[in-house]
Protein backbone atom coordinates (compact mmCIF):
# COMPACT_ATOMS: atom_id res chain seq x y z
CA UNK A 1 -29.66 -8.13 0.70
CA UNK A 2 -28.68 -8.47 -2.64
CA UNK A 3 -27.34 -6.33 -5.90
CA UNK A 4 -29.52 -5.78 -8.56
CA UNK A 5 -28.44 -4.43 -11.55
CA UNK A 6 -29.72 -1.58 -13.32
CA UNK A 7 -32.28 -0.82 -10.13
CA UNK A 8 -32.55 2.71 -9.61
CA UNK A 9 -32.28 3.58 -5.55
CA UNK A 10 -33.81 4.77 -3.50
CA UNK A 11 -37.13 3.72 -4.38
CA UNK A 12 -40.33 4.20 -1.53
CA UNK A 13 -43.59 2.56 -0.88
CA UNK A 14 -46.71 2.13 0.63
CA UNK A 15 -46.23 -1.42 2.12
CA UNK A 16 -49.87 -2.21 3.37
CA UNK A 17 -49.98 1.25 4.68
CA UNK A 18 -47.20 1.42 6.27
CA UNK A 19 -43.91 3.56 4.52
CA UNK A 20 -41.02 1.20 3.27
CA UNK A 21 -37.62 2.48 1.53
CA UNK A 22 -35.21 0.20 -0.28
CA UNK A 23 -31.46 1.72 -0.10
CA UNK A 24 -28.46 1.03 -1.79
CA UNK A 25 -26.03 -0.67 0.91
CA UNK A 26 -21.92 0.92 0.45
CA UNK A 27 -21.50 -2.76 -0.69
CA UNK A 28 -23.88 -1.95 -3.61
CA UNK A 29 -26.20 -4.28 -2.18
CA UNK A 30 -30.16 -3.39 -1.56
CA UNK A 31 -31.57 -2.69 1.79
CA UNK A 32 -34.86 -2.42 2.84
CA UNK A 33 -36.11 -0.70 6.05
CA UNK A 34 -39.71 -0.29 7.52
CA UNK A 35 -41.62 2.39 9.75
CA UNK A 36 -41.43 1.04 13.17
CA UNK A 37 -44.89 2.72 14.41
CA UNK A 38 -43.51 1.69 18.25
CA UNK A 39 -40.66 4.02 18.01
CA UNK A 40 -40.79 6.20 14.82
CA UNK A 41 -37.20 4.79 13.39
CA UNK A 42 -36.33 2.20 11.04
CA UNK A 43 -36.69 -1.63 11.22
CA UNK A 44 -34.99 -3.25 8.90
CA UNK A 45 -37.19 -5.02 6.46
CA UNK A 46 -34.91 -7.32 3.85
CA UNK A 47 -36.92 -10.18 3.76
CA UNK A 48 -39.98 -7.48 1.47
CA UNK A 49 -37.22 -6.10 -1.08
CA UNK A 50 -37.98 -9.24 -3.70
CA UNK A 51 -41.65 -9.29 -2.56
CA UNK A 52 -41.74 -5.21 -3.57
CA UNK A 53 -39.84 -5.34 -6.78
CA UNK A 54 -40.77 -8.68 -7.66
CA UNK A 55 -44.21 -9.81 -6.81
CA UNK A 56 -46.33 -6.86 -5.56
CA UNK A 57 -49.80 -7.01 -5.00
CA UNK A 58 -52.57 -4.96 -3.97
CA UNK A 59 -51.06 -3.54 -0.66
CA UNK A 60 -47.85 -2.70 -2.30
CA UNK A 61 -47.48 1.00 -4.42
CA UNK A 62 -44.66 2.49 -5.06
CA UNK A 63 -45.15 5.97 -4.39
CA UNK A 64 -42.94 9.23 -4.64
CA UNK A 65 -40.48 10.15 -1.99
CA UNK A 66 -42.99 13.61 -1.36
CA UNK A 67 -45.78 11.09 -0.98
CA UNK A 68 -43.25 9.01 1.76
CA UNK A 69 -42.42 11.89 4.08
CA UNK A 70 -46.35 12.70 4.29
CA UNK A 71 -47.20 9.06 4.83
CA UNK A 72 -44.03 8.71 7.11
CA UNK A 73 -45.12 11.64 9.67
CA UNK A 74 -49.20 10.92 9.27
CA UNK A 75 -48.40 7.24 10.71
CA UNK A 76 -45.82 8.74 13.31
CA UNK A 77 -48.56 11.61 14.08
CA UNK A 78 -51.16 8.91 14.66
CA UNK A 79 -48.92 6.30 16.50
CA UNK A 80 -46.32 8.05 18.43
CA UNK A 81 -46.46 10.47 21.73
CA UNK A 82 -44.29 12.63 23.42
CA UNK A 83 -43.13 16.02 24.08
CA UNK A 84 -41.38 18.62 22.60
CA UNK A 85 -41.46 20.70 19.44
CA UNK A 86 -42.16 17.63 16.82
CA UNK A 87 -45.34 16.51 18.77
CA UNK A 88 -46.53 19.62 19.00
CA UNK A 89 -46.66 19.94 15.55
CA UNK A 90 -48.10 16.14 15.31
CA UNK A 91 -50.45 17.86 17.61
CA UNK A 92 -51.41 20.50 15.34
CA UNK A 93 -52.13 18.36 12.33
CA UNK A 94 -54.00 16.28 14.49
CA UNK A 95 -56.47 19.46 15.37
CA UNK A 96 -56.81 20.51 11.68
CA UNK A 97 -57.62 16.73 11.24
CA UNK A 98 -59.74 16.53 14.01
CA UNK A 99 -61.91 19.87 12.97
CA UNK A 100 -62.14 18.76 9.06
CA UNK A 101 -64.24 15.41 10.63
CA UNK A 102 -66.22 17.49 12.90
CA UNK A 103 -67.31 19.41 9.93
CA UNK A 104 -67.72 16.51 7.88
CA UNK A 105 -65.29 18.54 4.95
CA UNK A 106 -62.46 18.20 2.78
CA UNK A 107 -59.68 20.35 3.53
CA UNK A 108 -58.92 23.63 2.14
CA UNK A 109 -56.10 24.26 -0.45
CA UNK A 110 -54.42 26.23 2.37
CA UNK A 111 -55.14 23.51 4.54
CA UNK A 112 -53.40 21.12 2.62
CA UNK A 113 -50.49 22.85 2.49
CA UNK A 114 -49.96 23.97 6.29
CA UNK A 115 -50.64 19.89 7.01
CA UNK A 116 -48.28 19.34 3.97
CA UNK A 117 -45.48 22.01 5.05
CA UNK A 118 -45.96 20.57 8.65
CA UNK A 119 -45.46 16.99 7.79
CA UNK A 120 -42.51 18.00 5.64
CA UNK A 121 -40.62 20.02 8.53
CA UNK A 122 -41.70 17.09 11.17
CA UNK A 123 -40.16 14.37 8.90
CA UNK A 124 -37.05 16.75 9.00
CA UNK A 125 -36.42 16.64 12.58
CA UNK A 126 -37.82 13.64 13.52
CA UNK A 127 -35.26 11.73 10.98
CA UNK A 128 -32.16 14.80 12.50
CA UNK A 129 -33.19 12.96 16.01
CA UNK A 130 -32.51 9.30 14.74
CA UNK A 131 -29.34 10.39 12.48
CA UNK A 132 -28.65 11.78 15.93
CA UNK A 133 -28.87 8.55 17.81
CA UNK A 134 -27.44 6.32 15.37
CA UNK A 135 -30.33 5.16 13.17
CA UNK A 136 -27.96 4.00 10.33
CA UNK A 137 -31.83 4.50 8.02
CA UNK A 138 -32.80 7.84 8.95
CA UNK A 139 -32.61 10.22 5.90
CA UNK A 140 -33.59 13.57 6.58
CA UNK A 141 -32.65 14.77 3.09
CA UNK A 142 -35.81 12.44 1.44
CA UNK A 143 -37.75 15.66 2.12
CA UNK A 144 -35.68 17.90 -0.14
């Protein structure tokens, strides 16, 4: 981790399809954590910050903290199980997924918005849960 001046914080991305966030650290310092797809928290991911903001490439967008939560909860929707009220609503995304292949369609306005309102609300509580157990990245407040 290290300070860079001027660097506006938090900034998200799509690291190789997978959602990274750089935070500032109370030292003033940058921090990067990663989705762990294993567990749905954060790993933390220093050793991309200067590969992100420095050298980039064709895996690597930045992309808006709305476009984070959605690609956030589609990766823990596709990776993670369980039980309880967030997988159920993994569970309903995955049927309105599910049906839009079977029909060989693009969703709906409406559509996009229930999966978009869904992911949204998921992202909530799944990131209350790890705030909850002491994941010192979870940020429920990204989806604000």
């Amino acid at each position: 981790m290290r300070p860079v001046e001027g660097l506006r914080l938090p900034k998200f991305f799509d690291y190789h399809h997978s959602p990274l966030k750089l935070v500032a650290t109370a030292e003033g310092d940058v921090a990067g954590w990663r989705l762990s797809k294993d567990t749905g928290g954060w790993h933390e991911a220093n050793n991309l910050v200067d590969k992100v903001l420095f050298v980039g490439g064709d895996e690597i967008n930045e992309i808006s903290p709305a476009e984070f939560v959605q690609l956030t909860e589609h990766e823990r929707g596709r990776y993670l199980s369980g039980d309880g009220p967030i997988f159920a609503l993994y569970e309903t995304v995955r049927a309105i997924e599910d049906t839009l292949r079977a029909e060989r369609r693009y969703p709906t306005p409406q559509e996009q918005a229930l999966i978009r309102g869904v992911r949204r609300r998921t992202f909530v509580m799944f990131e209350e849960q790890l705030q909850q157990a002491g994941d010192p990245a979870a940020d429920p407040t990204i989806a604000s």
